[in-house]
C-alpha atoms as a PDB file:
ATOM      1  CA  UNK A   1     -76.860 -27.723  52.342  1.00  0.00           C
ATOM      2  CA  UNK A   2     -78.382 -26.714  49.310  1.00  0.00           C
ATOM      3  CA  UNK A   3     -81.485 -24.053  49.263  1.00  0.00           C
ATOM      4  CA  UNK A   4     -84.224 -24.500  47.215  1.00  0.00           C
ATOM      5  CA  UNK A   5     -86.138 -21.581  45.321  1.00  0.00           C
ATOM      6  CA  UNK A   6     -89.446 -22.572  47.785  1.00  0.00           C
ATOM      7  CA  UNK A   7     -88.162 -21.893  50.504  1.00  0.00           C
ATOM      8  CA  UNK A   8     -89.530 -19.173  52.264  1.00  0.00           C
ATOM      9  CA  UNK A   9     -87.851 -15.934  53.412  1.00  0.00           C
ATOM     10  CA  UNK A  10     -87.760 -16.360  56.721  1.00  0.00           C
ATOM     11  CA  UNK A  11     -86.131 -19.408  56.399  1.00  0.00           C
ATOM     12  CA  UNK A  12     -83.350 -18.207  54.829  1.00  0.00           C
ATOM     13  CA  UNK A  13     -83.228 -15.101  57.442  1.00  0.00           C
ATOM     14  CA  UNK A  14     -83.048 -17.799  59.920  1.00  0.00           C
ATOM     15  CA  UNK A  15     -80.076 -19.470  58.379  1.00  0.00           C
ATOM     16  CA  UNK A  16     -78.199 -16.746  57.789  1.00  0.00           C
ATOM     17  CA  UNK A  17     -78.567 -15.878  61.482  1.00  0.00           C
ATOM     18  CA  UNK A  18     -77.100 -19.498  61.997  1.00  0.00           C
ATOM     19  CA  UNK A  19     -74.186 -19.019  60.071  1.00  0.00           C
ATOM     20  CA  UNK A  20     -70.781 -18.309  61.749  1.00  0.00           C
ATOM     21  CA  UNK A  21     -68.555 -15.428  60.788  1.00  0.00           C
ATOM     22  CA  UNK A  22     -65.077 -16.610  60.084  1.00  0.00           C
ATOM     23  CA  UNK A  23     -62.867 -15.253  62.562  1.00  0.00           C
ATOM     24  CA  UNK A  24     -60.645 -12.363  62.439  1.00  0.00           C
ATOM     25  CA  UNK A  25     -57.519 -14.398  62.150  1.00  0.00           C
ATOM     26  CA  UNK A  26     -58.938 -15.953  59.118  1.00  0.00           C
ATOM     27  CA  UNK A  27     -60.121 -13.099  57.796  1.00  0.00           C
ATOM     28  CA  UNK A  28     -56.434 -11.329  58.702  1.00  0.00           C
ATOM     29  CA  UNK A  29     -54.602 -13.984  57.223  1.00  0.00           C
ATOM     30  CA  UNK A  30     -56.707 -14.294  53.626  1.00  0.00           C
ATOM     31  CA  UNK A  31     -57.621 -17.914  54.390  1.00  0.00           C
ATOM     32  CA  UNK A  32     -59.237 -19.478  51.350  1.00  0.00           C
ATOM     33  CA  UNK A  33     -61.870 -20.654  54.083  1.00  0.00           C
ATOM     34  CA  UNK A  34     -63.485 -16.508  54.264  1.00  0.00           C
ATOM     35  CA  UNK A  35     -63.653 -16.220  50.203  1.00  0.00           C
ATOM     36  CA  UNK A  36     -65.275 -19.727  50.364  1.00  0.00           C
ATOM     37  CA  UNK A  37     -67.911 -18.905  53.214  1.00  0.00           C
ATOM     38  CA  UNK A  38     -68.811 -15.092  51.350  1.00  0.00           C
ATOM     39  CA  UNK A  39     -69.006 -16.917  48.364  1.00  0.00           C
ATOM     40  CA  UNK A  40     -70.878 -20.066  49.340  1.00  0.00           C
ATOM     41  CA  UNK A  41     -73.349 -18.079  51.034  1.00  0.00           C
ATOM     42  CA  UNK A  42     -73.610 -14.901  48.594  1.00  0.00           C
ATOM     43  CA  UNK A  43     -77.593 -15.905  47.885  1.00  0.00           C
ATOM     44  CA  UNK A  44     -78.906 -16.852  51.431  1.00  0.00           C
ATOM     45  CA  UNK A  45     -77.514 -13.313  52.240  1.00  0.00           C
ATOM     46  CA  UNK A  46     -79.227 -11.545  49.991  1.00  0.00           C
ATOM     47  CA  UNK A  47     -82.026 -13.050  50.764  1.00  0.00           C
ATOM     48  CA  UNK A  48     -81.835 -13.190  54.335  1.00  0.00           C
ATOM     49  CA  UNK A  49     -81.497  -8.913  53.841  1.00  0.00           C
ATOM     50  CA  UNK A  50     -84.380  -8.649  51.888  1.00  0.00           C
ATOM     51  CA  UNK A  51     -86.742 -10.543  54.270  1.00  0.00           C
ATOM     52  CA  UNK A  52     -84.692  -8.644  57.751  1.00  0.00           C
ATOM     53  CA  UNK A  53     -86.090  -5.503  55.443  1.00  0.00           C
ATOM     54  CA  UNK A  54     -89.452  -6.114  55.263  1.00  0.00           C
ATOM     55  CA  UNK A  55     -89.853  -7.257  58.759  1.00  0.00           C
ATOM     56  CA  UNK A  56     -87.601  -4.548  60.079  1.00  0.00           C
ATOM     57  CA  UNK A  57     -89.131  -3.473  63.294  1.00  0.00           C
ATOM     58  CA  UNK A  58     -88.643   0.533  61.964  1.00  0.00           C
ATOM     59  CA  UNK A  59     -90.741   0.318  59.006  1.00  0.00           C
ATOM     60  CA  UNK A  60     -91.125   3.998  59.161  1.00  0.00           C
ATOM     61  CA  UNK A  61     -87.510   4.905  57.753  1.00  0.00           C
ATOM     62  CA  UNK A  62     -85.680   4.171  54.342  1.00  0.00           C
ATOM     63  CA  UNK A  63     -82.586   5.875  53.860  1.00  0.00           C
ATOM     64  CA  UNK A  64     -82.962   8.521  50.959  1.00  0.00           C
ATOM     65  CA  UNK A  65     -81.348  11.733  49.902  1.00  0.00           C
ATOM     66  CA  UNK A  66     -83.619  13.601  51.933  1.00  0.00           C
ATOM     67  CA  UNK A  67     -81.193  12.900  54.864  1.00  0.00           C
ATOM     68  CA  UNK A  68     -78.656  15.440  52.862  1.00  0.00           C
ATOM     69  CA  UNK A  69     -77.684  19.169  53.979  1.00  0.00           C
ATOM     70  CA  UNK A  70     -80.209  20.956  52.235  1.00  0.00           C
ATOM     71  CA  UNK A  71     -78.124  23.187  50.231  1.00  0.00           C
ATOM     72  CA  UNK A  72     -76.244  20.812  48.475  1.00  0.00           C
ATOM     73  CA  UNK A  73     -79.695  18.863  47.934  1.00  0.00           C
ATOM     74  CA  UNK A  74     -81.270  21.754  46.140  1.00  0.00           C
ATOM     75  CA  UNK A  75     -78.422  23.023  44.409  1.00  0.00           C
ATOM     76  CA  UNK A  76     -77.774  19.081  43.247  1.00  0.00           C
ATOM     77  CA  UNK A  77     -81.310  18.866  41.853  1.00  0.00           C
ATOM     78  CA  UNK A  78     -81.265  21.940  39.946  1.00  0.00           C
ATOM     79  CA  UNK A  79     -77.698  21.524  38.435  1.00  0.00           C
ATOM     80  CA  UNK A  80     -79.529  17.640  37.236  1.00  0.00           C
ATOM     81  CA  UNK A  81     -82.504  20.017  35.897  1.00  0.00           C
ATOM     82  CA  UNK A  82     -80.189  22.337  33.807  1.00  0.00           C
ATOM     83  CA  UNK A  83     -76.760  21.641  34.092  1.00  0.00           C
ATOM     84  CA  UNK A  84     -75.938  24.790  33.114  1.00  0.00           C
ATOM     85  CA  UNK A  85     -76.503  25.780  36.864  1.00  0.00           C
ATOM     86  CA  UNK A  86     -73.715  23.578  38.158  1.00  0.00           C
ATOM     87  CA  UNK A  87     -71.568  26.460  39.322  1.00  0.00           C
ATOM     88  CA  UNK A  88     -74.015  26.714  42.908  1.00  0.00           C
ATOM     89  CA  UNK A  89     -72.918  23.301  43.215  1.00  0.00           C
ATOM     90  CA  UNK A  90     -69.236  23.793  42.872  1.00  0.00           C
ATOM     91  CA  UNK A  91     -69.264  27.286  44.996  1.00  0.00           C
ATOM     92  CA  UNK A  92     -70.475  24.729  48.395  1.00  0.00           C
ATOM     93  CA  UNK A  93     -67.079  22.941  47.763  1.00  0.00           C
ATOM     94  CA  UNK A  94     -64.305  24.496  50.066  1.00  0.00           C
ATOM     95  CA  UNK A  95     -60.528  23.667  48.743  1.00  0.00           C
ATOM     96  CA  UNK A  96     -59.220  22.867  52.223  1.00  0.00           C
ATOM     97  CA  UNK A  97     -55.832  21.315  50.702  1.00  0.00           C
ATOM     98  CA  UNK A  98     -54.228  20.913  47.280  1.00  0.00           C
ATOM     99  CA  UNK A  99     -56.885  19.004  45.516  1.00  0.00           C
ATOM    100  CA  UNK A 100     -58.926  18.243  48.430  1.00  0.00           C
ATOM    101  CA  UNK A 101     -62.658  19.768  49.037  1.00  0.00           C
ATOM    102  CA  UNK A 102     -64.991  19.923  52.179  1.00  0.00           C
ATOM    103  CA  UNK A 103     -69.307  20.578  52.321  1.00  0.00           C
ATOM    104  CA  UNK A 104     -71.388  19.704  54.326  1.00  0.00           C
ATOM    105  CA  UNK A 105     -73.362  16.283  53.007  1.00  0.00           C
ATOM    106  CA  UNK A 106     -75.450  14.795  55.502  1.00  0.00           C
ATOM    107  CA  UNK A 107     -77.977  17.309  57.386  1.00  0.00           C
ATOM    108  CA  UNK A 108     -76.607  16.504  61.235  1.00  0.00           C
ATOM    109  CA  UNK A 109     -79.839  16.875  62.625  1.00  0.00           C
ATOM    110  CA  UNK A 110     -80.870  13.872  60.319  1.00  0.00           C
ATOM    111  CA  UNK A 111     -77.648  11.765  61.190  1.00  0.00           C
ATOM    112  CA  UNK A 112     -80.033  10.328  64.388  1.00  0.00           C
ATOM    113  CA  UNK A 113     -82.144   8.080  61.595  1.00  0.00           C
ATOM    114  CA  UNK A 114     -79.088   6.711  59.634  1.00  0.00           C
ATOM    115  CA  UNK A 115     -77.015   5.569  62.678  1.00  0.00           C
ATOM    116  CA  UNK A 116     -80.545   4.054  64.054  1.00  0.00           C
ATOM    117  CA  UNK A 117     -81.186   2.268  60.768  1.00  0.00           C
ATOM    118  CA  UNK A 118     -77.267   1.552  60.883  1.00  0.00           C
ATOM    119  CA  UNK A 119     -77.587   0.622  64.117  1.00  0.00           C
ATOM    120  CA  UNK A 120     -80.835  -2.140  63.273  1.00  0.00           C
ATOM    121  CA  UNK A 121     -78.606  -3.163  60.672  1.00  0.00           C
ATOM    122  CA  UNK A 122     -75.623  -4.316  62.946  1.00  0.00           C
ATOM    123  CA  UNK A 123     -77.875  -5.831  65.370  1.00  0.00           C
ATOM    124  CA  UNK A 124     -79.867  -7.871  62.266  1.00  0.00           C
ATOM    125  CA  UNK A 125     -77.191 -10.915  63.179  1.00  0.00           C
ATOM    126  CA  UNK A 126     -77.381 -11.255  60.090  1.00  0.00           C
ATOM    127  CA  UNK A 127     -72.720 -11.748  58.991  1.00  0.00           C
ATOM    128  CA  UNK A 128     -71.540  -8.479  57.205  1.00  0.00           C
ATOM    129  CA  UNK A 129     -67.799  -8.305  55.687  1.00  0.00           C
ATOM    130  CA  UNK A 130     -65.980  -5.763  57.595  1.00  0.00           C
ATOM    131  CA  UNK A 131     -63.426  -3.820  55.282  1.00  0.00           C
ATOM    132  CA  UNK A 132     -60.093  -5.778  55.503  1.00  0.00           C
ATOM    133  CA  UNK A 133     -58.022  -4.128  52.488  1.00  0.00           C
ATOM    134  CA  UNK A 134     -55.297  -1.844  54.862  1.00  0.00           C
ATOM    135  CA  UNK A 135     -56.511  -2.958  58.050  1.00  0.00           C
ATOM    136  CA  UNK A 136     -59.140  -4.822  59.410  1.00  0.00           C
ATOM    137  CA  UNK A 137     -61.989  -2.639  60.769  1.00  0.00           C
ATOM    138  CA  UNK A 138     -64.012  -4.420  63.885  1.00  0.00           C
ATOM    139  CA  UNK A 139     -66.712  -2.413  63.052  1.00  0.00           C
ATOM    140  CA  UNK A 140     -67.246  -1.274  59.651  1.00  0.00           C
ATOM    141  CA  UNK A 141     -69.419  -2.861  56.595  1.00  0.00           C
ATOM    142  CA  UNK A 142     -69.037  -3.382  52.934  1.00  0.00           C
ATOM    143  CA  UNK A 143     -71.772  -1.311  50.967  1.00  0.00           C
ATOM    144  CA  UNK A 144     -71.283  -2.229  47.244  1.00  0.00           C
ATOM    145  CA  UNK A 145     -72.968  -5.123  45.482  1.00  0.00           C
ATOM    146  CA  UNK A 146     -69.187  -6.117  43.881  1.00  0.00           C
ATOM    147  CA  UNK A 147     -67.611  -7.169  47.558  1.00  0.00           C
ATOM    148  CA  UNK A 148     -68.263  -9.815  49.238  1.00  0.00           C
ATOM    149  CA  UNK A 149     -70.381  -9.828  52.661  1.00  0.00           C
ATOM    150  CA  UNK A 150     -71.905  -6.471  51.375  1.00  0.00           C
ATOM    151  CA  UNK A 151     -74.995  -4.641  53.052  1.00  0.00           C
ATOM    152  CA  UNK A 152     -77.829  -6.292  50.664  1.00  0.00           C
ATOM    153  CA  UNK A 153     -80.889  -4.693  51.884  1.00  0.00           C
ATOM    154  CA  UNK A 154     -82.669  -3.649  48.919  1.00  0.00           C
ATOM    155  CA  UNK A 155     -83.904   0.321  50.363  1.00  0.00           C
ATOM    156  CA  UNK A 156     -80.110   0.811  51.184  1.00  0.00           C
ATOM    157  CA  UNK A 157     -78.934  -0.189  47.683  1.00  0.00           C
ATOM    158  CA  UNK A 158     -81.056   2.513  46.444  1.00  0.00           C
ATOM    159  CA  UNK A 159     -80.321   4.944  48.856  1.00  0.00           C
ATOM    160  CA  UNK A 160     -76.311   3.893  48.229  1.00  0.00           C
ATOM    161  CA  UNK A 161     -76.751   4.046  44.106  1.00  0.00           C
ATOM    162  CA  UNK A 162     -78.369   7.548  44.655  1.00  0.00           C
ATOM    163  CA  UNK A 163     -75.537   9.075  46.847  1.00  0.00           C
ATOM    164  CA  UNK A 164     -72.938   7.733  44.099  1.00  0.00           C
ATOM    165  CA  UNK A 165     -74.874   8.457  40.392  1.00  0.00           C
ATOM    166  CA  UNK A 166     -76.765  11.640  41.480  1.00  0.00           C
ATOM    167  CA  UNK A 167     -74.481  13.224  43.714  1.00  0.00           C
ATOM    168  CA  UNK A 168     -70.720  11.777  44.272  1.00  0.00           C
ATOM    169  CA  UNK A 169     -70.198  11.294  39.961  1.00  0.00           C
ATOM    170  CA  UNK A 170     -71.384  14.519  38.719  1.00  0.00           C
ATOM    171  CA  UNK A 171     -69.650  16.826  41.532  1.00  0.00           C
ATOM    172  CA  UNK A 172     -66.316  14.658  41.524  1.00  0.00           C
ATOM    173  CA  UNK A 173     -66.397  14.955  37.529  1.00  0.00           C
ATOM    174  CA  UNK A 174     -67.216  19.044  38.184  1.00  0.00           C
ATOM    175  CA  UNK A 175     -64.098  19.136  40.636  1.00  0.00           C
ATOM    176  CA  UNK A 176     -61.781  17.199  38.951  1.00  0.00           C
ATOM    177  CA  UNK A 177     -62.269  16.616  35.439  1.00  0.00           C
ATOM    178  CA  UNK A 178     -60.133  14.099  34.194  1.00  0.00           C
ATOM    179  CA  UNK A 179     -61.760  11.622  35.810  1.00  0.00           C
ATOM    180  CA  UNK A 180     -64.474  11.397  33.589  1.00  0.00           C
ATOM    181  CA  UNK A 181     -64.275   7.563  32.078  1.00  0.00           C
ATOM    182  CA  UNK A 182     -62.788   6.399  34.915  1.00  0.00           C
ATOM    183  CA  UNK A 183     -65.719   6.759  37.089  1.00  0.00           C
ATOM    184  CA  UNK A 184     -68.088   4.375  35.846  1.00  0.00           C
ATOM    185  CA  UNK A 185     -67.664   1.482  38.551  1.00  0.00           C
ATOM    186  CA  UNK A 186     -68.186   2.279  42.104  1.00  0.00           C
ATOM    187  CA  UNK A 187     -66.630   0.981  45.916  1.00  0.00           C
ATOM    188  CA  UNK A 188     -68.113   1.939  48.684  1.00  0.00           C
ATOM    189  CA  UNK A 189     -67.649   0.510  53.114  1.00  0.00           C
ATOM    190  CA  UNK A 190     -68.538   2.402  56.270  1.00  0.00           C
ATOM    191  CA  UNK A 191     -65.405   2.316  58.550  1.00  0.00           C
ATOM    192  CA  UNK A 192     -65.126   3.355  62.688  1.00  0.00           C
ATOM    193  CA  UNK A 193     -62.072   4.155  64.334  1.00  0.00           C
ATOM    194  CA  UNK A 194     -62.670   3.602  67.988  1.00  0.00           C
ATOM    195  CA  UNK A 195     -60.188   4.407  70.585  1.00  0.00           C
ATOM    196  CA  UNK A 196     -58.030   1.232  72.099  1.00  0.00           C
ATOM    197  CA  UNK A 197     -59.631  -0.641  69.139  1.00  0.00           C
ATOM    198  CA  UNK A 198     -58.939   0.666  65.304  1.00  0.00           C
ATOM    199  CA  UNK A 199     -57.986   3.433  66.198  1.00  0.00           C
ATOM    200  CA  UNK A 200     -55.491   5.342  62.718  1.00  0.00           C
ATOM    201  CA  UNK A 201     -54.448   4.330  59.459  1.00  0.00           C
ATOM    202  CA  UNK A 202     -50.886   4.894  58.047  1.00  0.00           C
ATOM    203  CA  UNK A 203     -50.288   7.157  54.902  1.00  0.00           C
ATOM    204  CA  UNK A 204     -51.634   5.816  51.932  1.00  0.00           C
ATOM    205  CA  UNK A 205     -53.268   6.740  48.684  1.00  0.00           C
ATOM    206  CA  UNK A 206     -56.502   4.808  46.923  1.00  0.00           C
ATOM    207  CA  UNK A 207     -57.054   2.694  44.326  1.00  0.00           C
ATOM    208  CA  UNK A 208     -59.709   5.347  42.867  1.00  0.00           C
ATOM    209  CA  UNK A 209     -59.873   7.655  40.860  1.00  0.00           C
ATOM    210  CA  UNK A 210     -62.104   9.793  43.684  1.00  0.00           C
ATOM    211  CA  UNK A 211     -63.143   9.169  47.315  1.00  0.00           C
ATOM    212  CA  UNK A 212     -66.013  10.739  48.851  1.00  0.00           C
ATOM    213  CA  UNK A 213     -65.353  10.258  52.834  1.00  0.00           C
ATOM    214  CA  UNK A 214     -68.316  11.736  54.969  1.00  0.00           C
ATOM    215  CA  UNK A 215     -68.462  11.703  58.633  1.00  0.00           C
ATOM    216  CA  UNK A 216     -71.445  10.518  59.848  1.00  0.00           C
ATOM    217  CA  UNK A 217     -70.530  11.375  63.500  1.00  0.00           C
ATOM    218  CA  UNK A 218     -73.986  12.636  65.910  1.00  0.00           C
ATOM    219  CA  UNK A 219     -73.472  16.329  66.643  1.00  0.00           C
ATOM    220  CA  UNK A 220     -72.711  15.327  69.807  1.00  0.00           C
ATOM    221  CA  UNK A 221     -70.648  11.996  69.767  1.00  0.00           C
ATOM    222  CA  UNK A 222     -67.520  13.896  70.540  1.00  0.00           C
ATOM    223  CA  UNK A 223     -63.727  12.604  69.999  1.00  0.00           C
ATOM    224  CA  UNK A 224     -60.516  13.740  70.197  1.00  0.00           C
ATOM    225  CA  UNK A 225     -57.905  12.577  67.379  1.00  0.00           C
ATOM    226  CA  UNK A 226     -58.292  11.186  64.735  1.00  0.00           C
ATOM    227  CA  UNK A 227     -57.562  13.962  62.545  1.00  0.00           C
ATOM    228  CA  UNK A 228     -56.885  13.516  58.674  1.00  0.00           C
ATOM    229  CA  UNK A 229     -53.581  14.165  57.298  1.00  0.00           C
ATOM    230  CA  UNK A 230     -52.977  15.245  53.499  1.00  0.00           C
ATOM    231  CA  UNK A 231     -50.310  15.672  52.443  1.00  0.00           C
ATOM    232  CA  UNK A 232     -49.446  18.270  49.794  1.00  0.00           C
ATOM    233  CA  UNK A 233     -46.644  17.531  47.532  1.00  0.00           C
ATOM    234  CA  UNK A 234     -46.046  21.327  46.598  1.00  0.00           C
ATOM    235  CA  UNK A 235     -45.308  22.271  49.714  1.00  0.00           C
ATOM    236  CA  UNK A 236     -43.911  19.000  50.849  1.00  0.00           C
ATOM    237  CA  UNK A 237     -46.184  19.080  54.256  1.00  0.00           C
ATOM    238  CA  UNK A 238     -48.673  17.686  55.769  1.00  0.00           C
ATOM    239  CA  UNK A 239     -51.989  19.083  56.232  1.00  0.00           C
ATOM    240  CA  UNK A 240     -53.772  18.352  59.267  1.00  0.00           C
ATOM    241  CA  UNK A 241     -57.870  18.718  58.656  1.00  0.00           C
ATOM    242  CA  UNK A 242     -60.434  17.381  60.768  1.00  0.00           C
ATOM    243  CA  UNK A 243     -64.029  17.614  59.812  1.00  0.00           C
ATOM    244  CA  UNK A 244     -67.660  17.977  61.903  1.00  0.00           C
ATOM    245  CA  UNK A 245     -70.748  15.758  61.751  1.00  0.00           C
ATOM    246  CA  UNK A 246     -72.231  15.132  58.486  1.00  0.00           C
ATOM    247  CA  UNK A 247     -69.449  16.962  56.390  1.00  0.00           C
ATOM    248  CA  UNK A 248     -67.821  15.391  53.542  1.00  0.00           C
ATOM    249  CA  UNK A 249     -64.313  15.589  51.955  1.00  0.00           C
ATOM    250  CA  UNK A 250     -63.693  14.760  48.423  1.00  0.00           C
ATOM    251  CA  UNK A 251     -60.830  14.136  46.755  1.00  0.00           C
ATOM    252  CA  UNK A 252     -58.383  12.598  43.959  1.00  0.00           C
ATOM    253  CA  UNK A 253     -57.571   8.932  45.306  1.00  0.00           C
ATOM    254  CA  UNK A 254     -53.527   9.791  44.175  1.00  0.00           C
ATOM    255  CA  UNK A 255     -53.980  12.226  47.096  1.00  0.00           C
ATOM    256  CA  UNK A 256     -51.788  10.626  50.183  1.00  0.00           C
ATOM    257  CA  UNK A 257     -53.881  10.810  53.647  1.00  0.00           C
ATOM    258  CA  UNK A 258     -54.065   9.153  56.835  1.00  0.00           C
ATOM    259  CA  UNK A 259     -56.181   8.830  60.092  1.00  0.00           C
ATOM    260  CA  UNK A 260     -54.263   9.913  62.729  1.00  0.00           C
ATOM    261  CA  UNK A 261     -55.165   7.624  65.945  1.00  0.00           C
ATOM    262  CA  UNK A 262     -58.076   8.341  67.934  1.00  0.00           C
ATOM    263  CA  UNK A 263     -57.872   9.327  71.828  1.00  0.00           C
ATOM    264  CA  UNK A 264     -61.271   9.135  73.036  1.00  0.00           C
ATOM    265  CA  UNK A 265     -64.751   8.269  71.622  1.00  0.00           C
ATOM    266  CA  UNK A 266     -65.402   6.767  68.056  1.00  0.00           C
ATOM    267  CA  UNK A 267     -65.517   8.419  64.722  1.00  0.00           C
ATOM    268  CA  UNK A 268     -67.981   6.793  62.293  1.00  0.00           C
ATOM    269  CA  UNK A 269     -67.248   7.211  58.296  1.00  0.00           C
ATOM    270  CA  UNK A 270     -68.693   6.245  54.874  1.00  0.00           C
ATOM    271  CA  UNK A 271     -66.442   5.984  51.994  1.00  0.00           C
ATOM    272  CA  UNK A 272     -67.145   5.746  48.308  1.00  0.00           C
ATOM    273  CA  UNK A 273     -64.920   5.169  45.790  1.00  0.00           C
ATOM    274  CA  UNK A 274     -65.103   5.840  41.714  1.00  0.00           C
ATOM    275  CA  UNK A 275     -62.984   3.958  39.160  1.00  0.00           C
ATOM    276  CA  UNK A 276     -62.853   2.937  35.866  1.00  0.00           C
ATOM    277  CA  UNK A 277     -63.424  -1.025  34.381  1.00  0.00           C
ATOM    278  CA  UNK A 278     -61.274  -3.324  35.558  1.00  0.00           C
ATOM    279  CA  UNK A 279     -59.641  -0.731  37.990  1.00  0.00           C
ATOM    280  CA  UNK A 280     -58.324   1.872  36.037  1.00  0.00           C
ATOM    281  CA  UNK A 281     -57.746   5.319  36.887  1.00  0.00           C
ATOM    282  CA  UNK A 282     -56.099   8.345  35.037  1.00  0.00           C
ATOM    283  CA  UNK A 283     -52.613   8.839  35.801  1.00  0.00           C
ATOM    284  CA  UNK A 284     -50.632  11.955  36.122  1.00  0.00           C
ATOM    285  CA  UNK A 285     -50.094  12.225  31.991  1.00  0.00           C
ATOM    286  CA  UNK A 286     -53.451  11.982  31.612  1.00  0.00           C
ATOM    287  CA  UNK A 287     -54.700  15.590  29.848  1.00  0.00           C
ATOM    288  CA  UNK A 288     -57.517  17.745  31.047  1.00  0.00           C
ATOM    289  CA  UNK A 289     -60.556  16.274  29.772  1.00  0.00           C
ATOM    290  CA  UNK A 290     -62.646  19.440  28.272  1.00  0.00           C
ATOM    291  CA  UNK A 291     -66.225  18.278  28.600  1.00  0.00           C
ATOM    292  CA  UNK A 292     -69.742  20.110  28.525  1.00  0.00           C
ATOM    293  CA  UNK A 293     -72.149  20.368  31.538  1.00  0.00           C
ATOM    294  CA  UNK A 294     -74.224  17.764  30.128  1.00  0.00           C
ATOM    295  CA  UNK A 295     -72.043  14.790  30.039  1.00  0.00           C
ATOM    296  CA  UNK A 296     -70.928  15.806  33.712  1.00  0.00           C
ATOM    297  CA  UNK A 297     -74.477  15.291  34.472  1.00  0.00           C
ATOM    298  CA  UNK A 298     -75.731  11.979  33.223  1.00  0.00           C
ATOM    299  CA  UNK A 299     -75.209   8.566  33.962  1.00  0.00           C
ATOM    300  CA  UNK A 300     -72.677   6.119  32.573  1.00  0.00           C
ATOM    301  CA  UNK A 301     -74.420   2.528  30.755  1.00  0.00           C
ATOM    302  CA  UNK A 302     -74.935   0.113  33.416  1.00  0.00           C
ATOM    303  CA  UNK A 303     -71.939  -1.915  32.856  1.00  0.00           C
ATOM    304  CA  UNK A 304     -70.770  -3.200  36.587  1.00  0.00           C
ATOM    305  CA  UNK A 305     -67.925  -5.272  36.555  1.00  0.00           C
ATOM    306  CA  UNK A 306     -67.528  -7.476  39.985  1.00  0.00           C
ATOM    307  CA  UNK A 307     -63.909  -6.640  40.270  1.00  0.00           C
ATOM    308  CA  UNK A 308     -63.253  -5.618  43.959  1.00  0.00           C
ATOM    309  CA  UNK A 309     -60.300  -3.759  45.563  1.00  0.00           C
ATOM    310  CA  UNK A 310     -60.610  -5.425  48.882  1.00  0.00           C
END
């Protein structure tokens, strides 16, 4: 049925409510059916988040940077102030592997509002995408406006832009900088691995040219497994890293890594993703981009493309 523009929100909240998911055998199997329903329904979603928003029965919490380890916060603002500073931000990055860094990201004793806001969010019955790229995650969400089924609520959006262009670009060009130019388009789910459910993911590398994975784990929503395997192509090992509430690892998406599975309990993840247009990312012959403080920290023009990896 076709919507009309005078319709009123709740209407549309209403039908999207009303709508059934496709099923995970669809969804598995790429049946033309799924792109159809995501794509038939793209603006009742959209407007079915923005009216769940501004009836959400926790009016008293957006999702901001304020939910951030300090630290990095004030070291991130200052570095955007005078990028000449930048260094503080670079010194709370730990190389924990060849080409792979660990900080802490989230404040853990602020993870309690985003997994209740998450939480509202999965009980909005309002049909999310989960990610089905590698595997098909029971639980997860897509975040970014380019993928279908994506978390539209308008305060998240913001609060999603701002952990990409004001932290994730800048510290991912400071880290590794030959990235810069192939970071202007972004990809971003939340994924859980949950034991007896989705519970690893084999060796792999991404289709980015850096991912920004961040536990978002309570301090004490304890598991065992699911450790994080990189391997290091030096050394031709594998090293085995696991990381605590609210820290972040950032690396190179050439970097092989997988989830090992998960014994007990759940683990609870946002990844982001940076690439270039259409997809592109440097490539080993690419050389070391020399480029000032300044560009590191500023924004690339406002040029999405809607071109998806999964």
């Amino acid at each position: 049925m076709k919507h009309t523009e005078t319709e009123k929100p709740p209407l549309m909240l209403q039908r999207a409510r009303d709508l059934t998911l496709p099923s995970r055998e669809a969804m598995l199997q790429r049946s033309p059916s799924v792109k159809q329903f995501w794509d038939g329904n793209k603006l009742l979603l959209q407007e079915a988040w923005k009216e769940w928003e501004e009836s959400n029965n926790d009016p008293f919490f957006i999702p901001d940077d304020s939910l951030l380890d300090e630290r990095l916060r004030n070291a991130v603002e200052q570095a955007w102030e005078d990028p000449s500073k930048e260094l503080t931000v670079q010194d709370l990055w730990q190389e924990v592997s060849p080409g792979v860094f660990q900080c802490p990201f989230f404040d853990p004793e602020r993870l309690a509002d985003l997994r209740h806001y998450l939480d509202n969010v999965a009980n909005a019955e309002i049909p999310l995408r989960p990610p089905y790229g590698i595997v098909l995650n029971r639980h997860g969400a897509m975040l970014d406006p380019r993928s279908e089924g994506y978390l539209a609520a308008p305060n998240f959006q913001t609060f999603y832009r701002v952990l990409l262009n004001k932290y994730m670009r800048p510290i991912a060009r400071l880290l590794f900088p030959e990235i810069v130019g192939y970071d202007t388009q972004t990809f971003g789910f939340s994924i859980q691995y949950q034991a007896e459910m989705d519970t690893s993911l084999r060796l792999h590398t991404d289709a980015s040219a850096a991912t920004l994975n961040v536990n978002i784990n309570l301090p004490d929503e304890a598991f065992t497994g699911s450790e994080v395997d990189f391997y290091d192509p030096h050394k031709g090992e594998v090293n085995r890293l696991t990381f605590k509430p609210g820290m972040a690892m950032l690396h190179r998406g050439n970097v092989a890594h997988a989830a090992q599975p998960i014994t007990s309990g759940k683990r609870s993840n946002f990844v982001l993703w940076l690439y270039g247009d259409r997809m592109q990312i440097p490539s080993s012959q690419n050389q070391l981009k020399r480029v000032s403080p300044n560009v590191r920290w500023s924004l690339p023009p406002e040029n999405y493309d809607d071109v998806a990896p999964f």
